[in-house]
Protein backbone atom coordinates (compact mmCIF):
# COMPACT_ATOMS: atom_id res chain seq x y z
CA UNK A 1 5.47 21.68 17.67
CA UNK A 2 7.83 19.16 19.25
CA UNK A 3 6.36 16.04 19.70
CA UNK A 4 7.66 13.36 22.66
CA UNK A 5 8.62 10.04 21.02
CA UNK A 6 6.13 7.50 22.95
CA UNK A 7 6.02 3.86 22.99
CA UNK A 8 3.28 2.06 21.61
CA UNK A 9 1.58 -0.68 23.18
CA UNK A 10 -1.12 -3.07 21.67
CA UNK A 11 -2.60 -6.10 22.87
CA UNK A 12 -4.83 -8.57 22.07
CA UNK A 13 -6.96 -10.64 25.19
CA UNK A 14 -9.50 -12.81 24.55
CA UNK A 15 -11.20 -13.59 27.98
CA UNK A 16 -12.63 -16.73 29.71
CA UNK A 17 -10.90 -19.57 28.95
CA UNK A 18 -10.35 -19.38 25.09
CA UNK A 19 -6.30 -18.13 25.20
CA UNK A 20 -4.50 -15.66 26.70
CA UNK A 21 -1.77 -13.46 23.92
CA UNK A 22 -0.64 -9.75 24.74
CA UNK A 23 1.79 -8.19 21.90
CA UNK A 24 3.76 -5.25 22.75
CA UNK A 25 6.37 -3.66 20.57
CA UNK A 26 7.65 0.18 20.60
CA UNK A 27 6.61 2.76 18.01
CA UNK A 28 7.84 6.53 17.33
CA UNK A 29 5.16 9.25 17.08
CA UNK A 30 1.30 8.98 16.15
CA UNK A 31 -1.63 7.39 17.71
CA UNK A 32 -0.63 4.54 20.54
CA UNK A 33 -3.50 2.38 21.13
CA UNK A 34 -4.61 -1.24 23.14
CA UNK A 35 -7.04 -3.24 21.60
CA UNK A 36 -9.20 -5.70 23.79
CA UNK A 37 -11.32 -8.44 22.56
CA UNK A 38 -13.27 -10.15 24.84
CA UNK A 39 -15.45 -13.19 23.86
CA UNK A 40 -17.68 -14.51 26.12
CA UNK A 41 -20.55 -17.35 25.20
CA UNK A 42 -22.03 -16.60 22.09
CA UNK A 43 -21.39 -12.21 22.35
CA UNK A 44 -18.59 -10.54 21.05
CA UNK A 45 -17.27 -6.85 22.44
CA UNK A 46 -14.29 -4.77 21.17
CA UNK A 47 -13.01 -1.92 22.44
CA UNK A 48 -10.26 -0.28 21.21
CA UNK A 49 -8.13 2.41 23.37
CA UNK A 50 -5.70 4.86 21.93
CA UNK A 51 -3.78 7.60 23.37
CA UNK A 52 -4.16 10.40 20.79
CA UNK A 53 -0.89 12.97 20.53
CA UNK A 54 -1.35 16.52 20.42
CA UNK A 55 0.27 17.93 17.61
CA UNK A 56 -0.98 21.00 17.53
CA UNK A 57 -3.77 22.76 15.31
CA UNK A 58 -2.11 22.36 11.94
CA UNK A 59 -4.64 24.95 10.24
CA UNK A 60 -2.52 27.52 12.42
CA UNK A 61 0.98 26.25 12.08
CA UNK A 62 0.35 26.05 8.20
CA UNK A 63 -0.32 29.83 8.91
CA UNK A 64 2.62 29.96 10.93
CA UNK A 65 4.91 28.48 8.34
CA UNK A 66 2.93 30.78 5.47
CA UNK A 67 2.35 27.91 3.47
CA UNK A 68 -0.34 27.42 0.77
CA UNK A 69 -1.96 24.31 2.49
CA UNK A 70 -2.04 22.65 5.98
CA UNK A 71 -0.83 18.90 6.49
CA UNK A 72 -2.97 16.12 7.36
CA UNK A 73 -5.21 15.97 10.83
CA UNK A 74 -5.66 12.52 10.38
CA UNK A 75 -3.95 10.12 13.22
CA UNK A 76 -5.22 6.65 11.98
CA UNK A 77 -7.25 3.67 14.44
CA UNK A 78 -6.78 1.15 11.85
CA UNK A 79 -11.03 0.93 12.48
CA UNK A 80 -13.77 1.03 9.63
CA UNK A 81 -17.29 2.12 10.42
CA UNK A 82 -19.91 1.27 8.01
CA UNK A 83 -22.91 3.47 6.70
CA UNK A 84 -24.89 4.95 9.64
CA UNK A 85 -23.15 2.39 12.30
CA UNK A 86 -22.86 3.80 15.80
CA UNK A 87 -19.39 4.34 17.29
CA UNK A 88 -19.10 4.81 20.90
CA UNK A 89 -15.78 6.67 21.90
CA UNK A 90 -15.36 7.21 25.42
CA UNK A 91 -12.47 10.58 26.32
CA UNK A 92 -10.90 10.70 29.24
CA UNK A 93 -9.61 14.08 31.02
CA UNK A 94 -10.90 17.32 30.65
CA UNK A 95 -9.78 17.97 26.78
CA UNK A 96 -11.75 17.98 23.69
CA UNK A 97 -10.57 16.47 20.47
CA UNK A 98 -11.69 15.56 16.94
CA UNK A 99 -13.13 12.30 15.20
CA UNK A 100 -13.36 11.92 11.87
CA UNK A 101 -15.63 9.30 9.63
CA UNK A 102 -14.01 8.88 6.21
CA UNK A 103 -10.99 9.94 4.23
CA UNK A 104 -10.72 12.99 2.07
CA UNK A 105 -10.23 11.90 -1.82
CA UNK A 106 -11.27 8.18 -0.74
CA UNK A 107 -14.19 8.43 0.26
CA UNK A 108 -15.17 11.46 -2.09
CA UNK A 109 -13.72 13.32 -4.55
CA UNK A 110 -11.44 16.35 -4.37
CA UNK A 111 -14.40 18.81 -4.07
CA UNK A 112 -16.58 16.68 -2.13
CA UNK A 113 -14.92 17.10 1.65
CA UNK A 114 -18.51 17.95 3.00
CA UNK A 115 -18.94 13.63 3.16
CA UNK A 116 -16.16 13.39 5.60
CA UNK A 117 -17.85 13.95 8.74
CA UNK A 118 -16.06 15.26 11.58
CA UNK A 119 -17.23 15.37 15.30
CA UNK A 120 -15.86 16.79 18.31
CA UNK A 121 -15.54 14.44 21.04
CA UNK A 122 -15.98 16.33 24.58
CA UNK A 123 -14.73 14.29 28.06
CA UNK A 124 -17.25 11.74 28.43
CA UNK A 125 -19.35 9.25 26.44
CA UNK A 126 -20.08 10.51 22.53
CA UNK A 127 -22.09 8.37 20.14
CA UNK A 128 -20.81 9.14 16.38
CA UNK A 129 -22.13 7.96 12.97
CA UNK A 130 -22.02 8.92 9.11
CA UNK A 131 -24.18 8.08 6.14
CA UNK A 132 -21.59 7.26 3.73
CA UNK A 133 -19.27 5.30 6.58
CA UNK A 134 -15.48 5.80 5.63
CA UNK A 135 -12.28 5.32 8.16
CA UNK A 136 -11.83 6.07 11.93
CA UNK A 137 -9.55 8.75 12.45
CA UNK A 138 -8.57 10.74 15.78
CA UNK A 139 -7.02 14.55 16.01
CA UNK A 140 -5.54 16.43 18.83
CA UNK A 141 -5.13 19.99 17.65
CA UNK A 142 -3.56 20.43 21.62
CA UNK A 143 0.05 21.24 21.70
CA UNK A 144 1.43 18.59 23.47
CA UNK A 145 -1.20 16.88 25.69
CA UNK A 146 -1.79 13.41 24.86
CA UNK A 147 -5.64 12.38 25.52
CA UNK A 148 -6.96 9.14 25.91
CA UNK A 149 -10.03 7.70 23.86
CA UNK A 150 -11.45 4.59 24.10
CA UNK A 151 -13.74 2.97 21.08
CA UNK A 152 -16.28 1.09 23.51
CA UNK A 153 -18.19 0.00 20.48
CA UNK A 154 -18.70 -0.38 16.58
CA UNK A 155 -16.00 -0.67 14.04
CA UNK A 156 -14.48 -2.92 12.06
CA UNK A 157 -10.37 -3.80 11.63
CA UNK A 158 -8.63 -3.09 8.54
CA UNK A 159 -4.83 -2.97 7.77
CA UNK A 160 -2.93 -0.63 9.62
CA UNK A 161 0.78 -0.87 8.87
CA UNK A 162 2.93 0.76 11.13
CA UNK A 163 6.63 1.59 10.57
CA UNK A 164 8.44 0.57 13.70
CA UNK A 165 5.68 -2.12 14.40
CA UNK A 166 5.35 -4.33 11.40
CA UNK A 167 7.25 -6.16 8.86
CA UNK A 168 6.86 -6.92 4.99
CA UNK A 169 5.35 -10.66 6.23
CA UNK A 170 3.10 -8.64 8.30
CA UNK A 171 1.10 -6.13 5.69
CA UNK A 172 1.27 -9.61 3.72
CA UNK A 173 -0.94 -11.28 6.37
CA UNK A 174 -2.60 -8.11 6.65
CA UNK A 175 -4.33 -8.79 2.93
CA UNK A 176 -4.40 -12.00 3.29
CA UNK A 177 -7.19 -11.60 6.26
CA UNK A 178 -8.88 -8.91 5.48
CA UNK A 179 -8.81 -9.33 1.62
CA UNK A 180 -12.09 -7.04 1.56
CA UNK A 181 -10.97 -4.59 3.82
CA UNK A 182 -12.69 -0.78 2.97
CA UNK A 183 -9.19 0.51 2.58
CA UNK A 184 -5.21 -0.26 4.06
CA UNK A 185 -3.13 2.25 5.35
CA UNK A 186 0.47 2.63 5.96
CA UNK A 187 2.08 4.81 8.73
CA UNK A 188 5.39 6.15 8.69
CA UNK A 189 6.59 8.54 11.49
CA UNK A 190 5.74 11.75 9.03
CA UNK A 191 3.68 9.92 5.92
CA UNK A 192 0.59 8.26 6.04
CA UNK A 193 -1.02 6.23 3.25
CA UNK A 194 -4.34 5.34 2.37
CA UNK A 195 -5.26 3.05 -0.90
CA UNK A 196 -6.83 0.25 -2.16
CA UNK A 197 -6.23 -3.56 -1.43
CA UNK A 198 -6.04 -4.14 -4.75
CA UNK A 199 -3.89 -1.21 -5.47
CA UNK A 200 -1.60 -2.24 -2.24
CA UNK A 201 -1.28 -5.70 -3.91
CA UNK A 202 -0.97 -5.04 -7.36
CA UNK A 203 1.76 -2.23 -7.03
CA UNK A 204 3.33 -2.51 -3.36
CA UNK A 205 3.53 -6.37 -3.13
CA UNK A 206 3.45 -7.27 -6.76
CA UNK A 207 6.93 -4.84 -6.94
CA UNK A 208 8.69 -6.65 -4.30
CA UNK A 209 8.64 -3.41 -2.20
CA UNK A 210 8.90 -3.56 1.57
CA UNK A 211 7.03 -1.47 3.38
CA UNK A 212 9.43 -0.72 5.93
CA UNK A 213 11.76 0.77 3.28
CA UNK A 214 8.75 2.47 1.86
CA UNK A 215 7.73 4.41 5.05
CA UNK A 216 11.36 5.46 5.27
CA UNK A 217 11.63 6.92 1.75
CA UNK A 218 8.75 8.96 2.19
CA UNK A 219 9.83 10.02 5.70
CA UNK A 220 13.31 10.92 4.00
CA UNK A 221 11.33 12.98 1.32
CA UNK A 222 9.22 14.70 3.94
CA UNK A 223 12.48 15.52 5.77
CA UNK A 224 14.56 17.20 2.52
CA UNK A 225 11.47 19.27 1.80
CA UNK A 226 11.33 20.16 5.82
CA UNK A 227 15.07 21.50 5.54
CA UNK A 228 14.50 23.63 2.21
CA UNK A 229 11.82 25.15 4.38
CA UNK A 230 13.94 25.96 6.77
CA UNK A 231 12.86 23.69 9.78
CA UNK A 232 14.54 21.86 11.84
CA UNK A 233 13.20 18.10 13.19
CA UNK A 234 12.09 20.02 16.23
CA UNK A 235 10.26 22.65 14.38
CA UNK A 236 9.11 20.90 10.90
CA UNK A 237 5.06 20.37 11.67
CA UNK A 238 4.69 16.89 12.83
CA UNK A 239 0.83 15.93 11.33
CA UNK A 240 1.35 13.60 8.67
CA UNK A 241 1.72 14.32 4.71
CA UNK A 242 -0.81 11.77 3.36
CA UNK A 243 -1.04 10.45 0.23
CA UNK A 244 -4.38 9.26 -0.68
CA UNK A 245 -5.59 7.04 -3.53
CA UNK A 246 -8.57 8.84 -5.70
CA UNK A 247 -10.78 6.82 -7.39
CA UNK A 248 -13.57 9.45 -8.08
CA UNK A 249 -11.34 12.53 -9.43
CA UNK A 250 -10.73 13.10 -13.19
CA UNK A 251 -7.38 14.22 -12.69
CA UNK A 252 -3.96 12.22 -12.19
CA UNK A 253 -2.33 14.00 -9.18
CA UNK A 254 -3.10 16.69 -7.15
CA UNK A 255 -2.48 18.51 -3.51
CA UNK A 256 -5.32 20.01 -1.58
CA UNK A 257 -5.55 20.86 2.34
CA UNK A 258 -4.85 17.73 4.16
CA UNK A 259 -3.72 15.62 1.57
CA UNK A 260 -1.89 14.62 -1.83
CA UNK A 261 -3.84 12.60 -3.84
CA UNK A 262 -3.11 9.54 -6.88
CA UNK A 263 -6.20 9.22 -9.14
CA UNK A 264 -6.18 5.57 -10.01
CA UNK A 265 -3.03 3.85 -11.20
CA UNK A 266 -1.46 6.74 -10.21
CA UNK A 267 -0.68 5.68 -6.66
CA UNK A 268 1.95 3.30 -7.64
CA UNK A 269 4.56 6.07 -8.25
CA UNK A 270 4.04 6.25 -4.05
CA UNK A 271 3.71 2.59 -3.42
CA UNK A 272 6.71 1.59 -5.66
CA UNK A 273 10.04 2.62 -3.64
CA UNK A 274 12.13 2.46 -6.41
CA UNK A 275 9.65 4.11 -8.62
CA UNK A 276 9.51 7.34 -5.91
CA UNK A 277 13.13 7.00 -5.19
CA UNK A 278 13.82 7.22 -8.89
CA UNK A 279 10.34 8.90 -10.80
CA UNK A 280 8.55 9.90 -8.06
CA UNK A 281 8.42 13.49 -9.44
CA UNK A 282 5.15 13.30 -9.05
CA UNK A 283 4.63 12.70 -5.74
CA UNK A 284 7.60 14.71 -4.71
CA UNK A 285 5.92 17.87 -7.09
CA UNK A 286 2.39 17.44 -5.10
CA UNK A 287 4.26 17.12 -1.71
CA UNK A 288 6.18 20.81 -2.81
CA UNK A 289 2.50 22.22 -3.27
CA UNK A 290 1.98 21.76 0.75
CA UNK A 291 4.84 23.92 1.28
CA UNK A 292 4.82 26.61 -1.12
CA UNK A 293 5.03 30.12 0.78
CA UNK A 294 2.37 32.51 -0.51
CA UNK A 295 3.87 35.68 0.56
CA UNK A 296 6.67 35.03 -2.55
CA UNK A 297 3.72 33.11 -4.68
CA UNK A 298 2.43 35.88 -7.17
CA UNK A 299 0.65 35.19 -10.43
CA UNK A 300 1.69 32.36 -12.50
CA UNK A 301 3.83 30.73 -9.68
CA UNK A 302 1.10 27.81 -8.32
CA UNK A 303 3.08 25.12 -10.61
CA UNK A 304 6.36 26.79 -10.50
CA UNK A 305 7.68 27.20 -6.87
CA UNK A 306 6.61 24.05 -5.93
CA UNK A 307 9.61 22.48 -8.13
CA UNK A 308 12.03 23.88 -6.00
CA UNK A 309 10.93 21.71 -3.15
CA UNK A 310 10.66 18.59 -5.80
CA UNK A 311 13.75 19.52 -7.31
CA UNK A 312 15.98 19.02 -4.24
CA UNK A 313 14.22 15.70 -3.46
CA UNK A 314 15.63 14.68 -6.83
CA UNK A 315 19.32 15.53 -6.12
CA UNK A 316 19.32 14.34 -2.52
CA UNK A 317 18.28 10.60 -4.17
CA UNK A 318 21.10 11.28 -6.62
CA UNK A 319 18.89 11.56 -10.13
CA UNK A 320 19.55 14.06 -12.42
CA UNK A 321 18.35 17.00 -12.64
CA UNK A 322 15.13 17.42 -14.77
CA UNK A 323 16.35 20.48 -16.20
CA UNK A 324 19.14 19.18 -17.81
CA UNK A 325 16.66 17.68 -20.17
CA UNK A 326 16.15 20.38 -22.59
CA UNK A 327 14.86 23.10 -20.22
CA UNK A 328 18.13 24.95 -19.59
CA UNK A 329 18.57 25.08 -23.42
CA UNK A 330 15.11 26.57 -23.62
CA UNK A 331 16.45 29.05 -21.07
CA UNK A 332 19.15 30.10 -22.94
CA UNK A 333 17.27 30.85 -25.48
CA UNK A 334 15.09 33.37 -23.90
CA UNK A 335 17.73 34.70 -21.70
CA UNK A 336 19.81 35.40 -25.24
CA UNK A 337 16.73 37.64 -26.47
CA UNK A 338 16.95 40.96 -26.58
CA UNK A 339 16.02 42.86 -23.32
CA UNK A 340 12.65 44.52 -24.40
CA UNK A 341 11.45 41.29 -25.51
CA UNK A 342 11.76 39.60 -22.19
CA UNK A 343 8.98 39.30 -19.43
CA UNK A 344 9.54 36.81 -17.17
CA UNK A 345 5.94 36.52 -16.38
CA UNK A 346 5.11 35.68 -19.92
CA UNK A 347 6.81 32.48 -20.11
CA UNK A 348 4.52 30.24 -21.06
CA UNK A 349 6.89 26.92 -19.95
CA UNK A 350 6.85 26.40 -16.05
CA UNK A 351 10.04 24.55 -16.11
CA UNK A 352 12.26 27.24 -17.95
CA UNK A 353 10.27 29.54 -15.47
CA UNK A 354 11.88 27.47 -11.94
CA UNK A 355 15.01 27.55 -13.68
CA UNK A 356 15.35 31.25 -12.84
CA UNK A 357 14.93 29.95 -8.86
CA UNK A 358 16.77 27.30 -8.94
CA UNK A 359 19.74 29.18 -10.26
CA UNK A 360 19.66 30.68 -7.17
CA UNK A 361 20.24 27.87 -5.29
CA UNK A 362 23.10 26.58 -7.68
CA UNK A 363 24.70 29.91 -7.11
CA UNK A 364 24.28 30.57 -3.36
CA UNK A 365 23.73 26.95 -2.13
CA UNK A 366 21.58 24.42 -0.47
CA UNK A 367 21.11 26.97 2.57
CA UNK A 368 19.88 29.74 0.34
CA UNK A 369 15.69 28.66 0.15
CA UNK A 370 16.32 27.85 4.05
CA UNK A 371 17.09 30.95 5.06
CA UNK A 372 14.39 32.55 2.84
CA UNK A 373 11.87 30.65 4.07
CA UNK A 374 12.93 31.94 7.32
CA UNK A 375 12.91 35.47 6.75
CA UNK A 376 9.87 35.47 5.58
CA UNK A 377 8.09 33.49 8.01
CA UNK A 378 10.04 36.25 10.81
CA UNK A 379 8.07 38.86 8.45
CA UNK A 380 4.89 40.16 10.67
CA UNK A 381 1.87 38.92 9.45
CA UNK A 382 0.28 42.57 8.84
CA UNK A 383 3.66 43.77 7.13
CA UNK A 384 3.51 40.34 4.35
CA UNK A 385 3.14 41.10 0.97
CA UNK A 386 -0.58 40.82 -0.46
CA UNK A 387 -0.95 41.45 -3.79
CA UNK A 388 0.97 39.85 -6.65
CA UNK A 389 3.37 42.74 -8.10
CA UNK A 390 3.91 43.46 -3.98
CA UNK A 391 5.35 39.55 -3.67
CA UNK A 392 7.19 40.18 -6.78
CA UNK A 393 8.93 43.43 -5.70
CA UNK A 394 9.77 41.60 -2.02
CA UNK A 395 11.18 38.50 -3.35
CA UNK A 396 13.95 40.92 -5.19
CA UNK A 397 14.30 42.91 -2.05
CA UNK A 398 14.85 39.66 -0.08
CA UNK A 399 16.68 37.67 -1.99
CA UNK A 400 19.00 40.02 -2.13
CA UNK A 401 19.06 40.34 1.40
CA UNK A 402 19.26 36.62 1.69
CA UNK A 403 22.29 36.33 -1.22
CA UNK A 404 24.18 39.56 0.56
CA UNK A 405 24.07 40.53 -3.19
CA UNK A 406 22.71 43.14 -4.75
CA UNK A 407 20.50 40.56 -7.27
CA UNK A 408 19.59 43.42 -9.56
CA UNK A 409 21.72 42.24 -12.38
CA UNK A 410 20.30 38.68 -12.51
CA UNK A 411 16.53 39.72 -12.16
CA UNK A 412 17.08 42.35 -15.25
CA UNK A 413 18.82 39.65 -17.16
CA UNK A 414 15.50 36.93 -16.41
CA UNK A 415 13.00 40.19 -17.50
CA UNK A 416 11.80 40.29 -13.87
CA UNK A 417 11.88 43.87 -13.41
CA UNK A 418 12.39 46.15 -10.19
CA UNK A 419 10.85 48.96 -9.49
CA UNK A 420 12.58 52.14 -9.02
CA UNK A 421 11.06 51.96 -5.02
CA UNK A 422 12.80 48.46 -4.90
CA UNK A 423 15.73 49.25 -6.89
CA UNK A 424 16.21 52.20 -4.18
CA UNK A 425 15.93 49.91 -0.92
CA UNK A 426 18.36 47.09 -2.48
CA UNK A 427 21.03 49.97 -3.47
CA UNK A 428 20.50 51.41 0.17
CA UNK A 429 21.61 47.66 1.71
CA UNK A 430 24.95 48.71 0.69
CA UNK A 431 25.72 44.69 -0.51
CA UNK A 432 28.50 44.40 -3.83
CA UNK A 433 26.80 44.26 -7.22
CA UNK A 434 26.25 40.28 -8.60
CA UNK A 435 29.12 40.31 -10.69
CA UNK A 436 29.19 36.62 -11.54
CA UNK A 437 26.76 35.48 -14.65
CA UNK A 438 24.82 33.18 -12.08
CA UNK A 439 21.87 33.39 -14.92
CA UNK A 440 24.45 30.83 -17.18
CA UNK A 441 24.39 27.99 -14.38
CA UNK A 442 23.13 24.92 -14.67
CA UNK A 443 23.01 21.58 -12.12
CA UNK A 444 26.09 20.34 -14.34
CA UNK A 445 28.03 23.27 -14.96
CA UNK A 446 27.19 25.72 -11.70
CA UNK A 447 28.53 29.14 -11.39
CA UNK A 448 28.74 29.10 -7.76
CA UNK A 449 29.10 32.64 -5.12
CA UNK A 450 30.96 33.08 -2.43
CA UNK A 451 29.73 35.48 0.56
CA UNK A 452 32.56 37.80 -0.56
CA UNK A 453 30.89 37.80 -4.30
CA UNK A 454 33.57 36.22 -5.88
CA UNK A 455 32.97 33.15 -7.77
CA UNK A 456 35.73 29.80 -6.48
CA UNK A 457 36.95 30.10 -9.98
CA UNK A 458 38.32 33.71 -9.84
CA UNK A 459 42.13 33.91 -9.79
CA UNK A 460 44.18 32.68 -7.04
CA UNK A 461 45.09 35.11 -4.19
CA UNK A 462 48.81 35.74 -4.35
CA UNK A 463 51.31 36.35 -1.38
CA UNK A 464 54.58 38.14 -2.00
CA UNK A 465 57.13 38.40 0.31
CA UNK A 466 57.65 42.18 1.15
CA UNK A 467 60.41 43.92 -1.30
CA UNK A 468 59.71 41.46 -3.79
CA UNK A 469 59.02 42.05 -7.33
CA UNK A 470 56.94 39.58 -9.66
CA UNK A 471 55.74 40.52 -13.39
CA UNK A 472 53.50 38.81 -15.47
CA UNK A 473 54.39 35.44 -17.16
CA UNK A 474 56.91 35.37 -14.12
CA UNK A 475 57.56 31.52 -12.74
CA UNK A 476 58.96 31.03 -9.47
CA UNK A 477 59.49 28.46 -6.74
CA UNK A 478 56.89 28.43 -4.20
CA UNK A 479 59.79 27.45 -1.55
CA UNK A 480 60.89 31.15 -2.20
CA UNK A 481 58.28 32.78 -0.29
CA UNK A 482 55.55 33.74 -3.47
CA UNK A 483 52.82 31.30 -3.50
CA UNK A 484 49.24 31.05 -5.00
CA UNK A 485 46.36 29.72 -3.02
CA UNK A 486 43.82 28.56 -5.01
CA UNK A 487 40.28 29.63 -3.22
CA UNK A 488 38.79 25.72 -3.66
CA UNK A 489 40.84 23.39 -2.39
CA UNK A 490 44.01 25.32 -1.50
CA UNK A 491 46.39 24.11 -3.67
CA UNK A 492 49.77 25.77 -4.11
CA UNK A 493 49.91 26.39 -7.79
CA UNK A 494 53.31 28.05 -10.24
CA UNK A 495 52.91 30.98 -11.67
């Protein structure tokens, strides 16, 4: 899944004796292309050549990774082709890859994929169209290989924005000249936008937001939800998260293979950068959905564990926590009940439901979802959990084995109940019982566990010179050989 970084090189010749201009600049990742122009007399040509990246087939690293649904195939030309217009696209090499004609969500809504059309391109000449028309896009399932492909003829320019390329003046004069363009999309080295010029105007430009900044935001986003999964820049799948504009959907946001998606007005919580640095919950919930793990996703979970990955977005940024707004009060409360009125899986409230997970990050840290994410994609496929109580059962059993706790208390406490087959297999581990109340933690107010299973706010560890005798209520002068470490920050303390 590692992906060279590659320059990118485009130019711009107009032949006979018109002008000469050639613009080169370097760009990280994606599609690198060389654009031609050639005008001769009264006929114009344009091709368009791009060297295409193998990223590998995402359909099999989302398998890989175990996650609910696959990233985007997309890698964008920046080209439009209209209804039932004939693109040429000459391949070079001995490789084939993958056209596409439209965008999913654009171009249709989110259950009517069947009017993207998608082609495979063998070596040689191929002659592409689609009835509906739609956006240009390339994909190189190979692992590594990059493959050249050359647009001999047909398409029309749009705005392509590229981070590493282009500048806030640039996407400006972007509009400006292709005011009626079919659709303008941004590229980021991991995010990839596609929305309206209006849209792009009214809530990118009209906020004062620079692209540039934009594109790294996202980027940033992509990368916080990469490490709670557990993958490293090397590993993390490098096809594009795109967020897509929806103007034929009747809901507001959504995820769905390939794509999130921003019905309408919706899209300016992505195009604002201050709006998804600050409230871009939404976005950063429909990103989570890409990465949820199904092997730990049973009944009732779909708009739960997807908060985790949303929730962490939020505290990298530095917001507050949304649970502090109420939910952890509502927790309380059904924590408080009495235990044969609990069911964990009867909580109606999906917030008060992630606060059970997220507990367990407050308690064991920011590496705990990490490593989960990474036993369970070391799990063998055949050996995974499949139906819901099974996930249930094996997220106790792993977290546990995650946490080097036996979790048992915690899980009875949130009415998410072992069986006596699990409760057997955690006792055999041999780990110390959860003593700390980890199920009273909050993001304010964490009650945070040590690999030892102490808590950092347990007693100090004492050291007594040998012979000596100390009682209770004792003082004495740490210069006489007794001293008290405290176990966060080391301090010598009286006793």
């Amino acid at each position: 899944m590692k992906k060279d970084t590659k320059k990118r090189q485009q130019g711009i010749a107009i032949k006979t004796l018109i002008a000469v201009n050639v613009l080169a600049s370097p760009f990280i990742g994606g599609i690198t292309g060389i654009t031609t122009v050639a005008a001769e007399e009264q006929q114009v040509t344009t091709e368009h050549v791009f060297y295409v990246p193998g990223k590998g087939d995402a359909e099999k690293i989302r398998d890989m990774d175990r996650r609910w649904f696959r990233f985007s195939t997309y890698e964008p030309t920046g080209l439009y082709a209209s209804p039932n217009e004939k693109i040429t696209i000459q391949v070079e090499g001995t490789q084939t890859i993958r056209a596409y004609i439209g965008t999913y969500s654009y171009d249709g809504a989110w259950n009517q994929d069947s009017l993207i059309k998608s082609f495979n391109l063998k070596p040689g000449e191929n002659t592409i169209e689609s009835p509906t028309g739609g956006m240009i896009y390339f994909y190189n399932p190979g692992q590594s290989r990059t493959v050249k492909a050359e647009i001999k003829t047909g398409g029309t320019i749009t705005p392509l924005f590229e981070l590493g390329k282009h500048t806030q003046q640039d996407l400006v004069d972007m509009l400006n000249k292709y005011p009626d363009a079919h659709a303008v999309e941004l590229k980021g080295e991991r995010s990839l936008i596609t929305a309206s010029p209006a849209r792009v105007k009214k809530y990118l430009i009209g906020s004062n937001t620079d692209p540039v900044q934009l594109l790294q935001k996202l980027d940033e986003a992509i990368r916080i939800q990469d490490r709670v999964s557990g993958l490293s820049e090397v590993e993390a799948d490098k096809h594009y998260v795109h967020f897509v504009e929806d103007n034929r959907s009747d809901y507001y946001m959504y995820a769905y293979p390939g794509r999130t998606a921003y019905v309408g007005d919706a899209i300016q919580h992505v195009l604002n950068v201050k709006d998804f640095t600050e409230n871009g919950w939404g976005p950063w919930h429909e990103m989570g959905h890409q990465r949820q793990q199904l092997p730990w996703m049973w009944d009732g979970l779909s708009e739960v564990t997807t908060n985790i990955y949303s929730l962490s977005v939020q505290r990298t940024f530095g917001n507050k926590s949304r649970l502090e707004g109420g939910t952890y009060d509502k927790a309380f409360t059904y924590l408080n009940k009495p235990q044969s009125e609990k069911d964990y899986n009867k909580i109606n409230d999906v917030f008060v439901k992630v606060a059970m997970f997220w507990q367990l990050d407050l308690a064991f840290g920011e590496e705990f979802y990490p490593k989960l994410h990474q036993l369970y994609r070391a799990i063998p496929k055949e050996e995974l959990p499949q139906t819901s109580d099974e996930k249930m059962q094996a997220f106790i059993y792993n977290t546990s084995k995650v946490a080097k706790q036996n979790l048992l208390p915690f899980f009875d406490k949130w009415g998410l109940m072992a069986s006596s087959e699990t409760r057997q297999k955690i006792e055999e581990l041999k780990y110390p019982l959860l003593a700390a109340p980890i199920w009273e933690a909050t993001d304010s107010k964490p009650v945070i566990v040590e690999e030892s299973g102490e808590t950092p706010d347990m007693e100090p560890k004492l050291t007594v010179p040998v012979g000596a005798t100390m009682n209770v209520g004792d003082q004495f002068d740490p210069m006489s050989g007794v001293s008290a470490t405290d176990k966060e920050d080391g301090d010598i303390t009286s006793m």
